[in-house]
Protein backbone atom coordinates (compact mmCIF):
# COMPACT_ATOMS: atom_id res chain seq x y z
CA UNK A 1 118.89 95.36 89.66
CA UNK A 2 116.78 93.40 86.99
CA UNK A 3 119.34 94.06 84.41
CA UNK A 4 122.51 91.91 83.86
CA UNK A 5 124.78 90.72 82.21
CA UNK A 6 125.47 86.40 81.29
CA UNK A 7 128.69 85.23 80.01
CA UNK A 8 129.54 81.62 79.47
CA UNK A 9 133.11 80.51 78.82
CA UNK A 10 133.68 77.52 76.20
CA UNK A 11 137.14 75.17 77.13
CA UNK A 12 138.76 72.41 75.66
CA UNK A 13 140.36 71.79 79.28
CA UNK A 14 143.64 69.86 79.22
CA UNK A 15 144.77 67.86 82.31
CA UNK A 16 147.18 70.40 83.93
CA UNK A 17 145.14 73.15 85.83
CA UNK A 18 147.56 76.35 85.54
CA UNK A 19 146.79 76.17 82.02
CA UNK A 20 143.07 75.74 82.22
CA UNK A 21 142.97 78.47 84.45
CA UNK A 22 145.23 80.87 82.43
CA UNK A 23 142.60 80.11 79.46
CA UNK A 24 139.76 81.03 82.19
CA UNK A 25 141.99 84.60 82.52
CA UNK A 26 142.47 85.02 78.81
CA UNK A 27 138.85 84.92 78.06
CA UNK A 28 137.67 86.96 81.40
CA UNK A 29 140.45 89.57 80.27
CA UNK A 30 138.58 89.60 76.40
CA UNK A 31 134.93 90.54 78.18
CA UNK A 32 136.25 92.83 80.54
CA UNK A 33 137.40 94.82 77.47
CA UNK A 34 134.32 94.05 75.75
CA UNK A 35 131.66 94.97 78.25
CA UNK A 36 133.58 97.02 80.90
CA UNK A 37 131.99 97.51 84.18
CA UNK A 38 128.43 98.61 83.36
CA UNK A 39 125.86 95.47 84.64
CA UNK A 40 126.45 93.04 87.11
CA UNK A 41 128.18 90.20 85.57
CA UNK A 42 128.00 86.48 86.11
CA UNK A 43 130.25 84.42 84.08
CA UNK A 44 129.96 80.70 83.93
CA UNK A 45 133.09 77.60 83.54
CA UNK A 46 132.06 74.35 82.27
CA UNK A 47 132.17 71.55 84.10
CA UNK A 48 135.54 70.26 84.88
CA UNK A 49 137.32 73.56 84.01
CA UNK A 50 140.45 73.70 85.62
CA UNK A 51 141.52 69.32 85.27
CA UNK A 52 139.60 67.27 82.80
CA UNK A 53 141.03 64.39 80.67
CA UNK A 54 143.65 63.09 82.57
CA UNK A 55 140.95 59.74 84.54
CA UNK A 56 139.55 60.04 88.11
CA UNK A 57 142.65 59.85 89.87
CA UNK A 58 144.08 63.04 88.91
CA UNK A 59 140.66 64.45 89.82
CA UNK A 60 140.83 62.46 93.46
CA UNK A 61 144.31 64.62 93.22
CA UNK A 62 143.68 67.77 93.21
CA UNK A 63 140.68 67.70 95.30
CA UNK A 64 140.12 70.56 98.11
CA UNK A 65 138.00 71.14 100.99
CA UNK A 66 135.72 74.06 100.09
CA UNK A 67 137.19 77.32 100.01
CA UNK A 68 140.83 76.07 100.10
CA UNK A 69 143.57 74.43 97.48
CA UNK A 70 145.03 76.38 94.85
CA UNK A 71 142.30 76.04 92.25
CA UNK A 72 139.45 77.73 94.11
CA UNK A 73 142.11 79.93 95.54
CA UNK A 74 142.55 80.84 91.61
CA UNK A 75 139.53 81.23 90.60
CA UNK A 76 138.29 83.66 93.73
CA UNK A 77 140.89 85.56 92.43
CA UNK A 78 139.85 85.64 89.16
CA UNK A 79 136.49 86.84 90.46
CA UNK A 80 137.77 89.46 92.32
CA UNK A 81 140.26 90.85 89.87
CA UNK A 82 137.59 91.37 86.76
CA UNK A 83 135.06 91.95 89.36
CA UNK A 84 132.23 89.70 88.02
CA UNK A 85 129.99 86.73 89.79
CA UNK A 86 132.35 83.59 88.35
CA UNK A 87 130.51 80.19 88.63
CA UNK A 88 133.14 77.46 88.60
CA UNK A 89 131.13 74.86 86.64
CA UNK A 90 132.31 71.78 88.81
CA UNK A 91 136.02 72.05 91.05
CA UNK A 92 136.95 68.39 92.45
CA UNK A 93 136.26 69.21 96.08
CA UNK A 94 137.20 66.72 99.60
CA UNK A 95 134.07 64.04 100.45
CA UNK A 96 133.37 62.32 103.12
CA UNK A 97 135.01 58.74 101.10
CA UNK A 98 138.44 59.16 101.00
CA UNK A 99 138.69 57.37 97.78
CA UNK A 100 136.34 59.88 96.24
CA UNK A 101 135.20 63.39 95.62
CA UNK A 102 132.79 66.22 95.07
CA UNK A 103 132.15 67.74 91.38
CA UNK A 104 131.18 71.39 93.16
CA UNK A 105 129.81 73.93 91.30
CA UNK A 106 130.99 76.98 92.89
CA UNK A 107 130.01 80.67 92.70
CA UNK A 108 132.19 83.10 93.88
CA UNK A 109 131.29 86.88 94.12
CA UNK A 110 133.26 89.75 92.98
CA UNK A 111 135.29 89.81 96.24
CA UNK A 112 136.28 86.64 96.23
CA UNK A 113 134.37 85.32 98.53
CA UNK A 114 132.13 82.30 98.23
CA UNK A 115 128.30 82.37 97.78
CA UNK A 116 127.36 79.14 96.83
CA UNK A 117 128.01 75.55 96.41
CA UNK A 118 126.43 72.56 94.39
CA UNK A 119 127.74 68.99 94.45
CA UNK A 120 126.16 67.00 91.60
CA UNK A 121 123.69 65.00 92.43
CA UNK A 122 123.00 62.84 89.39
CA UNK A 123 126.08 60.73 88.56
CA UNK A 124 126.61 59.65 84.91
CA UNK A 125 126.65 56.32 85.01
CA UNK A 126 125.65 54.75 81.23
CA UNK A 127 126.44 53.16 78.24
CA UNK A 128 127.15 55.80 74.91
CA UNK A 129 128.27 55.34 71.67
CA UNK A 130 131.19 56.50 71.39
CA UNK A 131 135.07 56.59 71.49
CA UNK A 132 134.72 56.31 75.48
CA UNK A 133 131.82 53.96 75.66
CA UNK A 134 131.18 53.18 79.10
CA UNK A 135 131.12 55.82 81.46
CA UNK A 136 130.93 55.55 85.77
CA UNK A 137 130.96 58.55 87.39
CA UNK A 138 129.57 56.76 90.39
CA UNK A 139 133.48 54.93 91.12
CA UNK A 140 134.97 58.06 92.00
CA UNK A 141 132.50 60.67 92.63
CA UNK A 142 130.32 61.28 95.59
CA UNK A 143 126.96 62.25 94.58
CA UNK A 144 125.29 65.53 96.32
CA UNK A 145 122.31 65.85 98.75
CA UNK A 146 121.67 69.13 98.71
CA UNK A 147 119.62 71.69 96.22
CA UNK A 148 121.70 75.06 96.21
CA UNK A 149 120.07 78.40 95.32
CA UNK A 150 121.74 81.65 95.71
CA UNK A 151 120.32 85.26 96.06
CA UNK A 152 121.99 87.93 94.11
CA UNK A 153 119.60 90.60 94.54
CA UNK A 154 116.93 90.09 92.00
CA UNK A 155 118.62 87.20 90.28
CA UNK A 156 117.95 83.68 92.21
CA UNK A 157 120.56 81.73 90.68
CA UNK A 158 119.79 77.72 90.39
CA UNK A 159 122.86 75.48 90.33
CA UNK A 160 123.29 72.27 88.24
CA UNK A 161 125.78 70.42 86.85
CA UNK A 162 125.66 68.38 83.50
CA UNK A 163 123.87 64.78 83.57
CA UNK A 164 121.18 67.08 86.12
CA UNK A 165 119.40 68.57 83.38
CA UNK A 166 117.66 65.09 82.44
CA UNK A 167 115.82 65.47 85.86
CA UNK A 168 113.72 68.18 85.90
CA UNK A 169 112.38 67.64 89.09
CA UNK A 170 115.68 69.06 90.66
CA UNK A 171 115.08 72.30 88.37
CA UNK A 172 111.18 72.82 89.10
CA UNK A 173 111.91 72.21 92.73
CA UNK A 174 114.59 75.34 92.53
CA UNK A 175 111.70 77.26 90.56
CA UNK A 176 109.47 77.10 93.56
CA UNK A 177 111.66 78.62 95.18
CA UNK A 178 112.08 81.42 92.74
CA UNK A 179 115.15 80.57 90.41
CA UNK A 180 114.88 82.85 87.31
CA UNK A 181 118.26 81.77 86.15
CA UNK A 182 119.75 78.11 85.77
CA UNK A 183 123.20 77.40 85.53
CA UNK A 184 124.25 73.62 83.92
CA UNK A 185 127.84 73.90 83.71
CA UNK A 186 128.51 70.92 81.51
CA UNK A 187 130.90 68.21 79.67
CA UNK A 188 128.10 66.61 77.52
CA UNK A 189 129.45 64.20 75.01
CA UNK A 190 129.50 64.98 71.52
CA UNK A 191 126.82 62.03 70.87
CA UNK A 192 124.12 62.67 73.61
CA UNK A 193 125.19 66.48 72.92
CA UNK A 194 124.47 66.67 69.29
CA UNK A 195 121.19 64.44 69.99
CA UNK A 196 119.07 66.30 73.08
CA UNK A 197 121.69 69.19 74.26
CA UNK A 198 119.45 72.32 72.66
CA UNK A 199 116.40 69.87 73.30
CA UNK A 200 117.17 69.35 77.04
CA UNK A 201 118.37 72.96 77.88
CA UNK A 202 115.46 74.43 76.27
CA UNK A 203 112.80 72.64 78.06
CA UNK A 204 114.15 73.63 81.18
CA UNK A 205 114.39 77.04 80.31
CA UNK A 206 110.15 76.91 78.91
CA UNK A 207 108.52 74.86 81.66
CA UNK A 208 110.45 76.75 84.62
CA UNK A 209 110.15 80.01 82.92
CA UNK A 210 113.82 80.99 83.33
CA UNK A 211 116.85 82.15 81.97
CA UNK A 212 119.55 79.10 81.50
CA UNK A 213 123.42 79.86 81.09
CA UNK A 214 124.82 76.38 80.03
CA UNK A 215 128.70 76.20 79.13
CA UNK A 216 129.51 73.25 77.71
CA UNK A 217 133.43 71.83 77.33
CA UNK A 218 134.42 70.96 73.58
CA UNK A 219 136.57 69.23 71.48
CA UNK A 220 139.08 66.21 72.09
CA UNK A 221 140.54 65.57 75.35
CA UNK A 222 143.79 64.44 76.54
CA UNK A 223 142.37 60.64 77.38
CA UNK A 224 140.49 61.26 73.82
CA UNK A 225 136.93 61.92 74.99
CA UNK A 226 135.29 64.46 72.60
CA UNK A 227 132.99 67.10 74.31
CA UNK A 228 129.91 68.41 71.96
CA UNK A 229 130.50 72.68 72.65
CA UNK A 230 127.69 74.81 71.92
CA UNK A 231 127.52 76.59 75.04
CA UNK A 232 123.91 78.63 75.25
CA UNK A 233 122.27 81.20 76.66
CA UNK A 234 118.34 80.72 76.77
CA UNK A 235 115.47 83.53 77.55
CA UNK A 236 112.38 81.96 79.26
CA UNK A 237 110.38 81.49 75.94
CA UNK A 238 112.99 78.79 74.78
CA UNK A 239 114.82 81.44 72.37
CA UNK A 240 119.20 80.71 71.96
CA UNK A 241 119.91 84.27 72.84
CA UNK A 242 123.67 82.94 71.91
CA UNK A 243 124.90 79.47 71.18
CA UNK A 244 129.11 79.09 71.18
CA UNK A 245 129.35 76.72 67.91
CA UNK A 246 132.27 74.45 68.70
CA UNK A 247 135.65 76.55 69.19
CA UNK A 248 136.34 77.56 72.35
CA UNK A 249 135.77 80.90 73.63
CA UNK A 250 132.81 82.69 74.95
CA UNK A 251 129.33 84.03 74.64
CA UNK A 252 127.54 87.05 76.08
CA UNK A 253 123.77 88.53 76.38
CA UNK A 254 122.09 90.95 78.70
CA UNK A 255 119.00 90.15 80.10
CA UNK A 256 116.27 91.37 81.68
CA UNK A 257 114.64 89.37 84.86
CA UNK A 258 111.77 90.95 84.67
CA UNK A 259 110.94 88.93 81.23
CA UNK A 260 110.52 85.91 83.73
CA UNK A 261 107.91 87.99 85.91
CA UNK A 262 106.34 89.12 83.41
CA UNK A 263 105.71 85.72 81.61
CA UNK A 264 104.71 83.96 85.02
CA UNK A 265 102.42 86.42 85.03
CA UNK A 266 100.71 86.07 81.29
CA UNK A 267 101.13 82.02 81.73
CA UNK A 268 101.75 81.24 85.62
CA UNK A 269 102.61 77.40 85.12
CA UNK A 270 103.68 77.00 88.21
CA UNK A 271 100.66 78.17 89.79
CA UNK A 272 98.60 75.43 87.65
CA UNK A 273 101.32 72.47 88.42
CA UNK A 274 99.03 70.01 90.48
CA UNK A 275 102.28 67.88 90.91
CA UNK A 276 105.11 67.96 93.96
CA UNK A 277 108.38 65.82 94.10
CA UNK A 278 110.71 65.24 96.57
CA UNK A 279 114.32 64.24 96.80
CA UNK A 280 114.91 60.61 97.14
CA UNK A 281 117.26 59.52 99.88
């Protein structure tokens, strides 16, 4: 089916994880209502959804292997329950370091089951200006190796996480493959948010020729980081089909995937690229 249906979910996410989730519920609950059962339906978390502002450790705590632990447990059943695609923005999942973990990005179908899986692969390691400061994702987080695309019929979802979007080379590498929608779940600062968020998010969404579904977190944290919001939804021309403002909550648009055919066509872009990249060890 060509036709569906992209939801992002905005959070403020608090340390504790049942009541993350229960926001997750709240909010999947309000577009179940809204939109029923007509399209296929992906709905997108932010990164960090279900523990964020309580320091590395209590991510290190509730880390899982993948597919198992209460949170991904939660949100599978989430999934099945409203019956949509859910993409868990980024779920602290077991690494190979004992003193560190995954930030997986995981999409679970509308069984429950899991379809995909994205560890983050660029680490956010870098000096901002503000209330935080420094940030080093790098001290407790294992970065990923691996580029994760995932079939659902007609849609080739590309996964992402946050601090990825500065690298397009991970995107256009997913676009040769045939990605027509990007996920960047996200927890971009309110200072590199307010200066390249819509900036960033649209280029991608231009130069691969693809739909992007970017929820961001927002607000003030419990350790007093503040997130920058605006969640979008992009078409492959670079238009904000729907941009979240800074309350949380969601957005919603139905698109149509043949827009991206039909613009590769018109302008095919990637045909004319003369460049290749490749994944650096």
């Amino acid at each position: 089916m060509a036709k569906w249906r992209l939801s992002a979910i905005q959070l403020t996410s608090t340390p504790e994880p049942e009541q993350n989730l229960a926001q997750v519920q709240h909010y999947l609950q309000q577009l179940a209502q809204q939109f029923g059962n007509g399209l296929p339906h992906l709905v997108a978390l932010p990164e960090c959804c279900a523990v964020f502002g309580g320091g590395d450790g209590l991510q290190l705590q509730h880390q899982a292997p993948l597919g198992h632990g209460f949170i991904q447990q939660r949100c599978a059943a989430l999934a099945q329950q409203f019956g949509v695609y859910l993409l868990a923005g980024s779920l602290p999942t077991s690494s190979p370091q004992p003193d560190r973990f995954c930030a997986s990005s995981i999409l679970f179908a509308p069984d429950g089951s899991i379809v995909a899986d994205y560890q983050k692969m660029h680490l956010f390691d870098v000096e901002v200006s503000d209330g935080t400061g420094s940030y080093r994702e790098s001290a407790s987080t294992c970065p990923g190796q691996k580029i994760s695309l995932a079939t659902l019929g007609e849609l080739k979802l590309g996964l992402s996480v946050c601090y990825d979007v500065r690298f397009p080379a991970l995107m256009q590498a997913m676009a040769t493959q045939g990605m027509n929608v990007l996920t960047v779940p996200s927890a971009f600062t309110r200072v590199t948010g307010a200066a390249h968020w819509h900036t960033l998010l649209k280029a991608r969404a231009i130069e691969n020729q693809c739909f992007v579904l970017a929820p961001d977190q927002t607000g003030i944290h419990a350790n007093g980081r503040e997130t920058y919001g605006h969640s979008l939804i992009i078409d492959p021309w670079g238009t904000v089909l729907a941009d979240a403002g800074t309350e949380p909550g969601w957005i919603s648009a139905e698109i149509d995937l043949t827009d991206c055919a039909r613009l590769r066509q018109k302008m095919p872009v990637a045909r004319h690229n003369r460049f290749n990249s490749e994944l650096k060890p």
